[in-house]
Protein backbone atom coordinates (compact mmCIF):
# COMPACT_ATOMS: atom_id res chain seq x y z
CA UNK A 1 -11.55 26.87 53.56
CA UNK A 2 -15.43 27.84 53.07
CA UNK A 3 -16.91 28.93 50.23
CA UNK A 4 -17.21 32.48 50.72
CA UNK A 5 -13.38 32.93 51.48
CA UNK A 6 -12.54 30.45 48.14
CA UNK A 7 -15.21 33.31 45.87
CA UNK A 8 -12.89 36.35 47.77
CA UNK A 9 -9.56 34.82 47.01
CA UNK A 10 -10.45 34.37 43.51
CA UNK A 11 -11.73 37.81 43.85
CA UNK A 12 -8.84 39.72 45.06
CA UNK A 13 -6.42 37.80 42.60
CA UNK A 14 -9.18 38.46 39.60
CA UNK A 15 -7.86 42.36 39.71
CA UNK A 16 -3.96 41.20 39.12
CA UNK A 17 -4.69 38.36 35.93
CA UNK A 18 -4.84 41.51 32.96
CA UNK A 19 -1.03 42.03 34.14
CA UNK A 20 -0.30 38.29 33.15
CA UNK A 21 1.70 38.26 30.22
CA UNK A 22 0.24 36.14 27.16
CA UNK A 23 3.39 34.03 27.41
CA UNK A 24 3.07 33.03 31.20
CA UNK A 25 -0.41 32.20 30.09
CA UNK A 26 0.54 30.12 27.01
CA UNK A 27 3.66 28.28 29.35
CA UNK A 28 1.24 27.43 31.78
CA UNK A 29 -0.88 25.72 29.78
CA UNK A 30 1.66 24.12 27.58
CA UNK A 31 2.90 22.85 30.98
CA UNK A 32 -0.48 21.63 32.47
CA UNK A 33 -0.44 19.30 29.36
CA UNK A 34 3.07 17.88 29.90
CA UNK A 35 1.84 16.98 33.52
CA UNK A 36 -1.17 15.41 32.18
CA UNK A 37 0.74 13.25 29.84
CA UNK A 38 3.15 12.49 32.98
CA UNK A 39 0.77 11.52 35.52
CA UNK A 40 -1.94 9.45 33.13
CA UNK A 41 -1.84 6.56 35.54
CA UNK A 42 -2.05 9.18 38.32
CA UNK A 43 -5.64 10.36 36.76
CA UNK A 44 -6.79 6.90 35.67
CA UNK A 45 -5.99 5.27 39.06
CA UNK A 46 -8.36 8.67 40.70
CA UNK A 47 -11.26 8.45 38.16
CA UNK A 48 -11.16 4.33 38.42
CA UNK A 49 -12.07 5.30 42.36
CA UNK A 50 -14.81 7.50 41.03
CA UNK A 51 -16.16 5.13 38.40
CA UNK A 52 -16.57 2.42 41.21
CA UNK A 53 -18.05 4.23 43.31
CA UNK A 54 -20.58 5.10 40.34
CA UNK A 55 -21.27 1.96 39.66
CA UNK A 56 -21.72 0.75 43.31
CA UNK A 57 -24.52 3.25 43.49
CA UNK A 58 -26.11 2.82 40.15
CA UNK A 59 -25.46 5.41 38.20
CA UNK A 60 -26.78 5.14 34.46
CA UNK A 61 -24.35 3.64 31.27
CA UNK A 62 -24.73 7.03 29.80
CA UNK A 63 -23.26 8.68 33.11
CA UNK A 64 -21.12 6.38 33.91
CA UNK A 65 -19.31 7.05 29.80
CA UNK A 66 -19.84 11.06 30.94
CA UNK A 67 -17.42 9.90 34.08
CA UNK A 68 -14.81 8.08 32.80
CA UNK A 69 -11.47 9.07 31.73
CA UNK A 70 -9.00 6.71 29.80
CA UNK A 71 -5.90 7.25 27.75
CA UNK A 72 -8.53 8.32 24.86
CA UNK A 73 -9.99 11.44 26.83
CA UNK A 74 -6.72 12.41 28.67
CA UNK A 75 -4.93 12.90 25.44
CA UNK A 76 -7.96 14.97 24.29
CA UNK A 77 -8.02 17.41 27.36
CA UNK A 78 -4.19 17.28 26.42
CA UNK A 79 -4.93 18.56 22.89
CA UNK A 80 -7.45 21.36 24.57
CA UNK A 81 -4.96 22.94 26.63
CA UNK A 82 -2.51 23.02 23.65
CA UNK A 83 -4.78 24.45 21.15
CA UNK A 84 -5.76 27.10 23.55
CA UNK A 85 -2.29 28.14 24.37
CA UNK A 86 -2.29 28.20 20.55
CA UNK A 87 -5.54 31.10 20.15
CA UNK A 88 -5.07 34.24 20.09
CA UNK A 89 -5.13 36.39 23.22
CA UNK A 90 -8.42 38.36 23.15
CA UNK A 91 -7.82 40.05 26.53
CA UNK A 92 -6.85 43.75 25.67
CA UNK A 93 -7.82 43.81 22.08
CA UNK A 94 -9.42 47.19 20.52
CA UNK A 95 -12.38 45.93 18.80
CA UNK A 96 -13.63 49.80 17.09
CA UNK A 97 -12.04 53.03 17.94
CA UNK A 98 -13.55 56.39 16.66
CA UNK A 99 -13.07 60.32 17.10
CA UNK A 100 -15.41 62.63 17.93
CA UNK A 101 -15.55 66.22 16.80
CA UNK A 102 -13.54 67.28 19.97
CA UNK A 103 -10.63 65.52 19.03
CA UNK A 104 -11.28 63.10 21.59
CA UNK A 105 -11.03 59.36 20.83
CA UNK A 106 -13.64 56.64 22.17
CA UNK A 107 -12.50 52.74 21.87
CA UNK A 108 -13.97 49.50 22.90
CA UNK A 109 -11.50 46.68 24.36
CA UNK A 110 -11.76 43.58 25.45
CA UNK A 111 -11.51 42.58 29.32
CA UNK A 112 -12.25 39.42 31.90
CA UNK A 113 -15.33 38.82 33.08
CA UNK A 114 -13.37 38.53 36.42
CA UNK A 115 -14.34 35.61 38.41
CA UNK A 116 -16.06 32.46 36.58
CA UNK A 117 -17.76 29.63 38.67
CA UNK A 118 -18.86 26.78 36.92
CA UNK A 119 -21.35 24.03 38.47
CA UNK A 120 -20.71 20.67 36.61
CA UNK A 121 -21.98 17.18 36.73
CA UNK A 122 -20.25 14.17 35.68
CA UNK A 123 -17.65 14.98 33.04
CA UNK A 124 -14.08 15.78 34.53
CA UNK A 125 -12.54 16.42 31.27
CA UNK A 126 -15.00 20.39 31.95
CA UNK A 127 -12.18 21.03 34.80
CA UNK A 128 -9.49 21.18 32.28
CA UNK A 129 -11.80 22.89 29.50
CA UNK A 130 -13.09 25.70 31.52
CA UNK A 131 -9.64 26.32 33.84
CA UNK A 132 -7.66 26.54 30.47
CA UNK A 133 -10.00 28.96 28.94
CA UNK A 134 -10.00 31.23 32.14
CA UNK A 135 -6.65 31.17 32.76
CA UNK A 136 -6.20 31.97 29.21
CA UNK A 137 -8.68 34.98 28.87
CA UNK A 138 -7.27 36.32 32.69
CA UNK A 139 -10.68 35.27 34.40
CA UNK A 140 -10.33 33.70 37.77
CA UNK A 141 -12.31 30.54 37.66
CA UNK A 142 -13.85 29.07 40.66
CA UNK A 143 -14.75 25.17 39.81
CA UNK A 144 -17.62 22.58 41.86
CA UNK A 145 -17.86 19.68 40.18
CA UNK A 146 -20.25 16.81 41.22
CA UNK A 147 -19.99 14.60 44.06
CA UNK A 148 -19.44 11.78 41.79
CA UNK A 149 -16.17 13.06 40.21
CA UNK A 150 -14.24 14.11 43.52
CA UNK A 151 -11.21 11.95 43.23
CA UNK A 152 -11.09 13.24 39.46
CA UNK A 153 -11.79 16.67 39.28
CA UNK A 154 -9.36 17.04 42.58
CA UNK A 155 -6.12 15.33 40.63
CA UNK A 156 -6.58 17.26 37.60
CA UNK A 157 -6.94 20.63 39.81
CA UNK A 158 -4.08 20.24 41.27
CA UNK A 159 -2.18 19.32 37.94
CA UNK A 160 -3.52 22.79 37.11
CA UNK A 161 -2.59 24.48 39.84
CA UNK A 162 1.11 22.65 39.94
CA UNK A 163 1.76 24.48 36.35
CA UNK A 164 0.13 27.49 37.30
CA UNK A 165 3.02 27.83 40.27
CA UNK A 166 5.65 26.72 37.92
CA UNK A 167 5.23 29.04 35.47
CA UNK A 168 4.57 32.00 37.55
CA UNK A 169 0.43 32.65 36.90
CA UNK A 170 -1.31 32.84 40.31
CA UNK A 171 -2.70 29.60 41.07
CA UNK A 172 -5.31 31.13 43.30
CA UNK A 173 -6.66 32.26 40.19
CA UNK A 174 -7.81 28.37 39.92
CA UNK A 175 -9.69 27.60 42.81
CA UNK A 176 -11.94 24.44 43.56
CA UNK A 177 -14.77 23.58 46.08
CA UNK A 178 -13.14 20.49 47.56
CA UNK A 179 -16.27 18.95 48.78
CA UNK A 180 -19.37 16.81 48.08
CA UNK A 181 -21.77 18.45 49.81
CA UNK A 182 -24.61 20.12 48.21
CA UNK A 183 -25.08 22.98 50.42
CA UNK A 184 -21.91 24.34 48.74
CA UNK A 185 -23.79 25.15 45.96
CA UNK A 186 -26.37 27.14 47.23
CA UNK A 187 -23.73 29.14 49.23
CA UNK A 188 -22.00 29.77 45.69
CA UNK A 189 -25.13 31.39 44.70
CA UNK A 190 -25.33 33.77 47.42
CA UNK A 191 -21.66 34.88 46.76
CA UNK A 192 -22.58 38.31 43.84
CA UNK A 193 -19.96 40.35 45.86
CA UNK A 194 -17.19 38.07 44.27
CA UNK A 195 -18.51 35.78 41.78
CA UNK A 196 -19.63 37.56 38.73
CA UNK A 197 -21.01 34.67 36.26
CA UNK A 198 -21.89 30.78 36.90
CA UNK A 199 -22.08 28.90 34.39
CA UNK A 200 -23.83 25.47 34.98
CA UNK A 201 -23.57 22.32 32.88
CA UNK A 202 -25.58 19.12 33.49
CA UNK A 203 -28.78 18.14 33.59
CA UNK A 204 -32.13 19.95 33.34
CA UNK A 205 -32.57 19.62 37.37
CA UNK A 206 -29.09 21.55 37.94
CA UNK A 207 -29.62 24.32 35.33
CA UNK A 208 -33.17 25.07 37.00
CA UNK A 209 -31.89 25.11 40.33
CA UNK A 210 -28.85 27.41 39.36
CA UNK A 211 -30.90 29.99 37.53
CA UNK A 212 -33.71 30.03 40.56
CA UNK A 213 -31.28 30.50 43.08
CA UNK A 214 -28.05 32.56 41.54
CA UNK A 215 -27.94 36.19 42.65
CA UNK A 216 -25.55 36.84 39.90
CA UNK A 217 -25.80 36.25 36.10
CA UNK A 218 -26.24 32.70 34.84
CA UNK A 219 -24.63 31.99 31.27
CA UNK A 220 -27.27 28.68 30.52
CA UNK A 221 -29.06 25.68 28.31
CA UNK A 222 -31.40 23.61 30.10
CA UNK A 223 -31.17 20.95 27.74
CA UNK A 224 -30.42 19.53 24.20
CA UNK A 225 -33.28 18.31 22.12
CA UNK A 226 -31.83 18.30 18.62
CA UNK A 227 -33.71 17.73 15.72
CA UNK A 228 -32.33 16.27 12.03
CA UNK A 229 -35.05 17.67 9.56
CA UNK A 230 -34.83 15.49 6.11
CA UNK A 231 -36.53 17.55 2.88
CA UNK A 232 -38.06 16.30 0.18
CA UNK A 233 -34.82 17.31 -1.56
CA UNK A 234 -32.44 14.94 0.63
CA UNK A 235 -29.77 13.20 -0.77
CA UNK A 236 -30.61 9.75 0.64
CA UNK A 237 -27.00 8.35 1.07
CA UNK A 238 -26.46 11.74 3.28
CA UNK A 239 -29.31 11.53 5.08
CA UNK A 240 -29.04 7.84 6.11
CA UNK A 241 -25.57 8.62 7.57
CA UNK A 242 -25.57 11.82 9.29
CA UNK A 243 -28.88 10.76 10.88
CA UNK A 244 -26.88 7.57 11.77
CA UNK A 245 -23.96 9.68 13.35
CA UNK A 246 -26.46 12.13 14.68
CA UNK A 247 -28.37 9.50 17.04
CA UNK A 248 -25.27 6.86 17.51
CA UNK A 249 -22.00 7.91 17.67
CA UNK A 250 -22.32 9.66 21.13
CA UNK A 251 -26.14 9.40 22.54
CA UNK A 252 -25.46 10.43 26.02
CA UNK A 253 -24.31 13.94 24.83
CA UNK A 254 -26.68 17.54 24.61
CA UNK A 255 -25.47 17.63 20.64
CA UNK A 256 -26.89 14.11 19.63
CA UNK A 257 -30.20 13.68 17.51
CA UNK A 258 -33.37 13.32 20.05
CA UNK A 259 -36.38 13.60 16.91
CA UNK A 260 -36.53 13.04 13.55
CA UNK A 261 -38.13 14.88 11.41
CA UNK A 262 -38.98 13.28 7.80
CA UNK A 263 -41.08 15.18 4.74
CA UNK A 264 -43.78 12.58 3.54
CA UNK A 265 -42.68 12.79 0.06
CA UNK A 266 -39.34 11.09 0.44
CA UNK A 267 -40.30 8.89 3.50
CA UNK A 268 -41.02 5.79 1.56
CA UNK A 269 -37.21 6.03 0.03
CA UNK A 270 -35.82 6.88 3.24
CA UNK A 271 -37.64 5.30 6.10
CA UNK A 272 -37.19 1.16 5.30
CA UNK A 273 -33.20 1.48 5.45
CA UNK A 274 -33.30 4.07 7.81
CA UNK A 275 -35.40 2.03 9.99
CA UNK A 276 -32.87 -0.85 9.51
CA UNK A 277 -30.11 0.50 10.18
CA UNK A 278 -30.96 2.05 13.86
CA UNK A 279 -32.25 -1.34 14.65
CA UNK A 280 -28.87 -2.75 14.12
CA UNK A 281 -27.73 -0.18 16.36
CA UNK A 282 -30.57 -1.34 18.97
CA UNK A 283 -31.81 2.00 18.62
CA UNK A 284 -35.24 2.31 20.54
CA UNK A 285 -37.54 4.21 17.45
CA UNK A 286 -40.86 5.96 18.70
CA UNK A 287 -43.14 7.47 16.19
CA UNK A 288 -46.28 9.23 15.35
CA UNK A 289 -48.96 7.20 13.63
CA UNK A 290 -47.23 7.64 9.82
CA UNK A 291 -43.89 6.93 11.41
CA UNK A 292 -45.76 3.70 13.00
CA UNK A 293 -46.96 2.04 9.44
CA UNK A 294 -43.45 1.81 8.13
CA UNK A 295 -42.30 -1.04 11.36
CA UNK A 296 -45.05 -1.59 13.70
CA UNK A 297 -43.63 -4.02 15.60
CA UNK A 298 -40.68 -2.20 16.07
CA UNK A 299 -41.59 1.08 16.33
CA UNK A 300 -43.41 2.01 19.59
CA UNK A 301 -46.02 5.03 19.19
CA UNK A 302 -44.90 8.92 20.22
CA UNK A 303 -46.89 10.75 23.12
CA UNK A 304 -46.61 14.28 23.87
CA UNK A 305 -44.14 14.00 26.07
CA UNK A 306 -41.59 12.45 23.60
CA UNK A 307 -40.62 15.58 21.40
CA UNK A 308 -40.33 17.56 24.22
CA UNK A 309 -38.23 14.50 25.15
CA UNK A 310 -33.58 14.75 25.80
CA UNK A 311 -33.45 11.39 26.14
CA UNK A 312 -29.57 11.06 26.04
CA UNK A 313 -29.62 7.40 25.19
CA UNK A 314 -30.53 5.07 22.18
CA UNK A 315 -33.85 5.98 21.95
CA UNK A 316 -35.49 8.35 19.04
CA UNK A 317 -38.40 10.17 18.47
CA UNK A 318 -39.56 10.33 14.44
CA UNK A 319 -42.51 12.05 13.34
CA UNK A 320 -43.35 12.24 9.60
CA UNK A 321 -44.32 16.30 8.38
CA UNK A 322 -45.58 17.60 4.83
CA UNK A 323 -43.90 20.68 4.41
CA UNK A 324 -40.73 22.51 5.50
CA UNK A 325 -43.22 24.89 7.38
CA UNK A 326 -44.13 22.44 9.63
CA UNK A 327 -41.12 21.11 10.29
CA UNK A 328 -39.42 24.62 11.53
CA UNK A 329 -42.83 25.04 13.74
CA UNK A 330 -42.17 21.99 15.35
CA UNK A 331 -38.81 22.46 16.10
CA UNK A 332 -39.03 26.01 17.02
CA UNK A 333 -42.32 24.65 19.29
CA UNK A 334 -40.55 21.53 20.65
CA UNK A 335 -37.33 21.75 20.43
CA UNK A 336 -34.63 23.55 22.81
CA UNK A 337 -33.19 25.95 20.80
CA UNK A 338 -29.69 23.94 20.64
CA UNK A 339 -28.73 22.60 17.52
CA UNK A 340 -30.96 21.80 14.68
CA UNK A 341 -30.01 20.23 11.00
CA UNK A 342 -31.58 19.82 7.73
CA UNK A 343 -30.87 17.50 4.71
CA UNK A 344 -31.44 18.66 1.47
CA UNK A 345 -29.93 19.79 -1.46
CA UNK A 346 -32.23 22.51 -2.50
CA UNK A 347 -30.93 26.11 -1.72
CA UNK A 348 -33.77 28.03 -1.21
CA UNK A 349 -34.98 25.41 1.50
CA UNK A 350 -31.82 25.22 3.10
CA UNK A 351 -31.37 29.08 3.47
CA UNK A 352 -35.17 29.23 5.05
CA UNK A 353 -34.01 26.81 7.18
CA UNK A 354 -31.43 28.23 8.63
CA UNK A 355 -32.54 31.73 8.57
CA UNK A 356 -36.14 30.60 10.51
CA UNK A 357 -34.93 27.68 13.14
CA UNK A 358 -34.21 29.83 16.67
CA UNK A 359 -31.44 27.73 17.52
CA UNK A 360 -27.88 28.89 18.55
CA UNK A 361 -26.76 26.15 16.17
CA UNK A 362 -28.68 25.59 12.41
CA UNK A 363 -26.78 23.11 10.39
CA UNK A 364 -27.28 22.24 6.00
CA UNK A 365 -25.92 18.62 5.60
CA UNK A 366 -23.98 18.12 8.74
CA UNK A 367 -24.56 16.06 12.06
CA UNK A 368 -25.54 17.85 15.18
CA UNK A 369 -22.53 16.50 16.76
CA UNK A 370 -20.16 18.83 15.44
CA UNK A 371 -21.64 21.73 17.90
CA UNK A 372 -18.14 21.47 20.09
CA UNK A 373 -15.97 24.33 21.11
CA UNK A 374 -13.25 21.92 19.98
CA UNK A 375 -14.26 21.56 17.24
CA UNK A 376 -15.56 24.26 16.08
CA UNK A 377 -12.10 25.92 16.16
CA UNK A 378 -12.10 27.55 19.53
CA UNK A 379 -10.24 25.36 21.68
CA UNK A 380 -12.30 24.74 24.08
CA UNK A 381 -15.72 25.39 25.40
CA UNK A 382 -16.96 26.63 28.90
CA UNK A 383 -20.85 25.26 27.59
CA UNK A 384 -23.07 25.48 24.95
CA UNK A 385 -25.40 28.54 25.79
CA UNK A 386 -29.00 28.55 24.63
CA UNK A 387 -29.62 32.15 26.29
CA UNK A 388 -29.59 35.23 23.75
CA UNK A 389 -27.81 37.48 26.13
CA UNK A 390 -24.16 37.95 26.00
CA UNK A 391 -23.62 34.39 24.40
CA UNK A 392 -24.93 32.20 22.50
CA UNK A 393 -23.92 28.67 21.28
CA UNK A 394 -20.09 27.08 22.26
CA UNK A 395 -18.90 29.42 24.76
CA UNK A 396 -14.87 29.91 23.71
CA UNK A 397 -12.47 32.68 24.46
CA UNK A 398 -13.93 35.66 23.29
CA UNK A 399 -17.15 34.64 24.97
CA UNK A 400 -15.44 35.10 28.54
CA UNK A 401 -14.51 38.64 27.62
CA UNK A 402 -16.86 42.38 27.85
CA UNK A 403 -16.14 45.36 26.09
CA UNK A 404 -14.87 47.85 28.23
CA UNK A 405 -14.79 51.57 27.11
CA UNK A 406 -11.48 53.20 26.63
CA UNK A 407 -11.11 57.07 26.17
CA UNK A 408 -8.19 59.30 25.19
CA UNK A 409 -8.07 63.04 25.84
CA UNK A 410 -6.06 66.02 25.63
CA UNK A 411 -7.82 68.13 28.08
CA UNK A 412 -10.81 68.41 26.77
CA UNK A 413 -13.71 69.23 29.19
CA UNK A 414 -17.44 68.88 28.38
CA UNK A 415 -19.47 72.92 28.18
């Protein structure tokens, strides 16, 4: 089947998925994770194929951790499509209703967007995400991941689609572009008559490409440079660890730590352990000439180029500021509008912080890590949008609804 007739199937079953019942949409999901948990050697025996041939032709450590799916990650998309069968249906929910003088009432309710495609690199575990938040907000979701997670992405689709059938939701409201070949893509773009958002996630090469070529809305964030400011004010024993977390736990994700920010009055306090501690974690440090005097043999200077820098690895740009001004400017000038954090414990600072840093994601004494759909309570996420248009920030169930507006009469005709 070619692209174009995939987009129209999706179409033409799009118009039918507001008549799904919130309990067919709930079983189906409910069911998808039973199948996962049945068939885990299924998935790991696909994704080993995919990870093999990643290796064979070089793709990166960080990638290769983006590709891989073991008992770990399969229980977590297993936890997604329960917790989203446990949200709240948005899909035909009055958000304001009013009367007008005429008697006649004017409401606002929620609807699909219709049909969702989503362009993905890498991680397989987005198939499950963004399938069980269309199917459960009635969107029909058209899925291309990349050529490097075929044998994946294709046994967890048709997991998907083999609960969809069971439980009576229209599995051609899940459709997948079953190929490797890039011209797909393009042909996706082309398709406005039938595809009504994309959504791409992956790296800054993608995003651009999507959003110069899509005829039809693109939901977006071309990349995560993520900033930890520490004040003046910092509690030290917080702002050693969530730094830490920030940078380590996960580097090869668009919510870790890229640059460092540090106010020269605490610096000398902070920087020596600091310091110590990422090189434990063989954490590659770059700095600007004050960042330099505290290691110099360790830490290699900053250019330009590096706090513009998503370097989705262990490496970390640090730059010492004097003010809380400067900091905000440079993240506002540098960074990429994802998710930004400060340390401190003084209020005022805190709330300027938050209030002046144009991110879709401003944290006070938290790691950058937390910015998850998951985890932020909405079951899943179909991205992280840095756009200020529709969405902004995890992109969860409501997100993948419009108002529509809804008018009751009793006759009345305008004079």
């Amino acid at each position: 089947m070619n692209v174009k007739e995939i987009a129209k199937r999706a179409k033409e079953v799009s118009y039918k998925l507001t008549d799904i019942s919130t309990e067919i949409k709930n079983r189906t999901l409910k069911k998808a994770a039973e199948l996962l948990r049945e068939k885990k050697e299924l998935i790991e025996k696909e994704n080993q194929k995919d990870l093999i041939a990643g290796e064979e032709k070089g793709l990166s450590k960080a990638m290769l951790d983006r590709l891989l799916l073991n008992e770990k990650r399969i229980n977590g998309m297993i936890q997604v499509l329960n917790d989203v069968a446990s949200l709240n249906d948005p899909v035909g929910e009055i958000i304001k209703m009013w009367k007008r003088p005429n008697g006649i009432k004017i409401g606002k309710m929620r609807v699909p967007l219709g049909v969702v495609g989503i362009i993905y690199e890498s991680r397989p575990n987005v198939t499950v995400e963004a399938a069980s938040l269309c199917i459960k907000s009635s969107n029909a979701v058209i899925l291309k991941g990349g050529s490097e997670a075929i044998n994946s992405n294709r046994i967890l689709v048709n997991i998907l689609k083999e609960a969809a059938t069971s439980e009576g939701f229209p599995e051609e409201a899940i459709q997948f572009i079953d190929t490797t070949e890039r011209l797909a893509v393009k042909e996706m773009l082309q398709l406005d008559e039938y595809i009504d958002v994309i959504i791409p996630r992956g790296g800054e090469g993608l995003i651009r490409f999507v959003a110069e070529n899509a005829r039809m809305p693109v939901i977006k964030h071309y990349k995560g440079v993520c900033h930890v400011f520490v004040d003046e004010f910092a509690d030290l024993e917080k702002a050693w660890n969530i730094c830490f977390n920030a940078k380590v736990q996960r580097p090869g994700v668009c919510n870790a730590m890229e640059t460092l920010l540090v106010h020269s009055n605490i610096s000398d306090a902070f920087m020596p352990t600091m310091i110590e501690m990422f090189k434990k974690a063989k954490v590659e440090l770059r700095g600007c000439e004050r960042a330099l005097q505290y290691d110099p043999k360790y830490i290699k200077p900053a250019t330009e180029d590096d706090w513009y820098a998503e370097y989705l690895d262990l490496i970390l740009a640090v730059k010492i500021v004097d003010s809380l001004d400067e900091a905000i400017d440079h993240i506002n000038t540098y960074g990429s509008h994802h998710s930004d954090a400060i340390v401190t414990e003084n209020y005022t600072n805190g709330m300027k912080f938050l209030n002046r840093v144009d991110s879709a994601a401003v944290y006070i004494n938290a790691s950058t890590r937390f910015t998850d759909g998951n985890v932020f309570g909405l079951g899943a996420e179909m991205g992280i949008s840095t756009d200020k248009i529709h969405v902004r920030g995890p992109m969860g169930l409501e997100d993948l609804t419009i108002p529509k507006y809804i008018i009751f009469g009793d006759g009345q005709i305008r004079e």
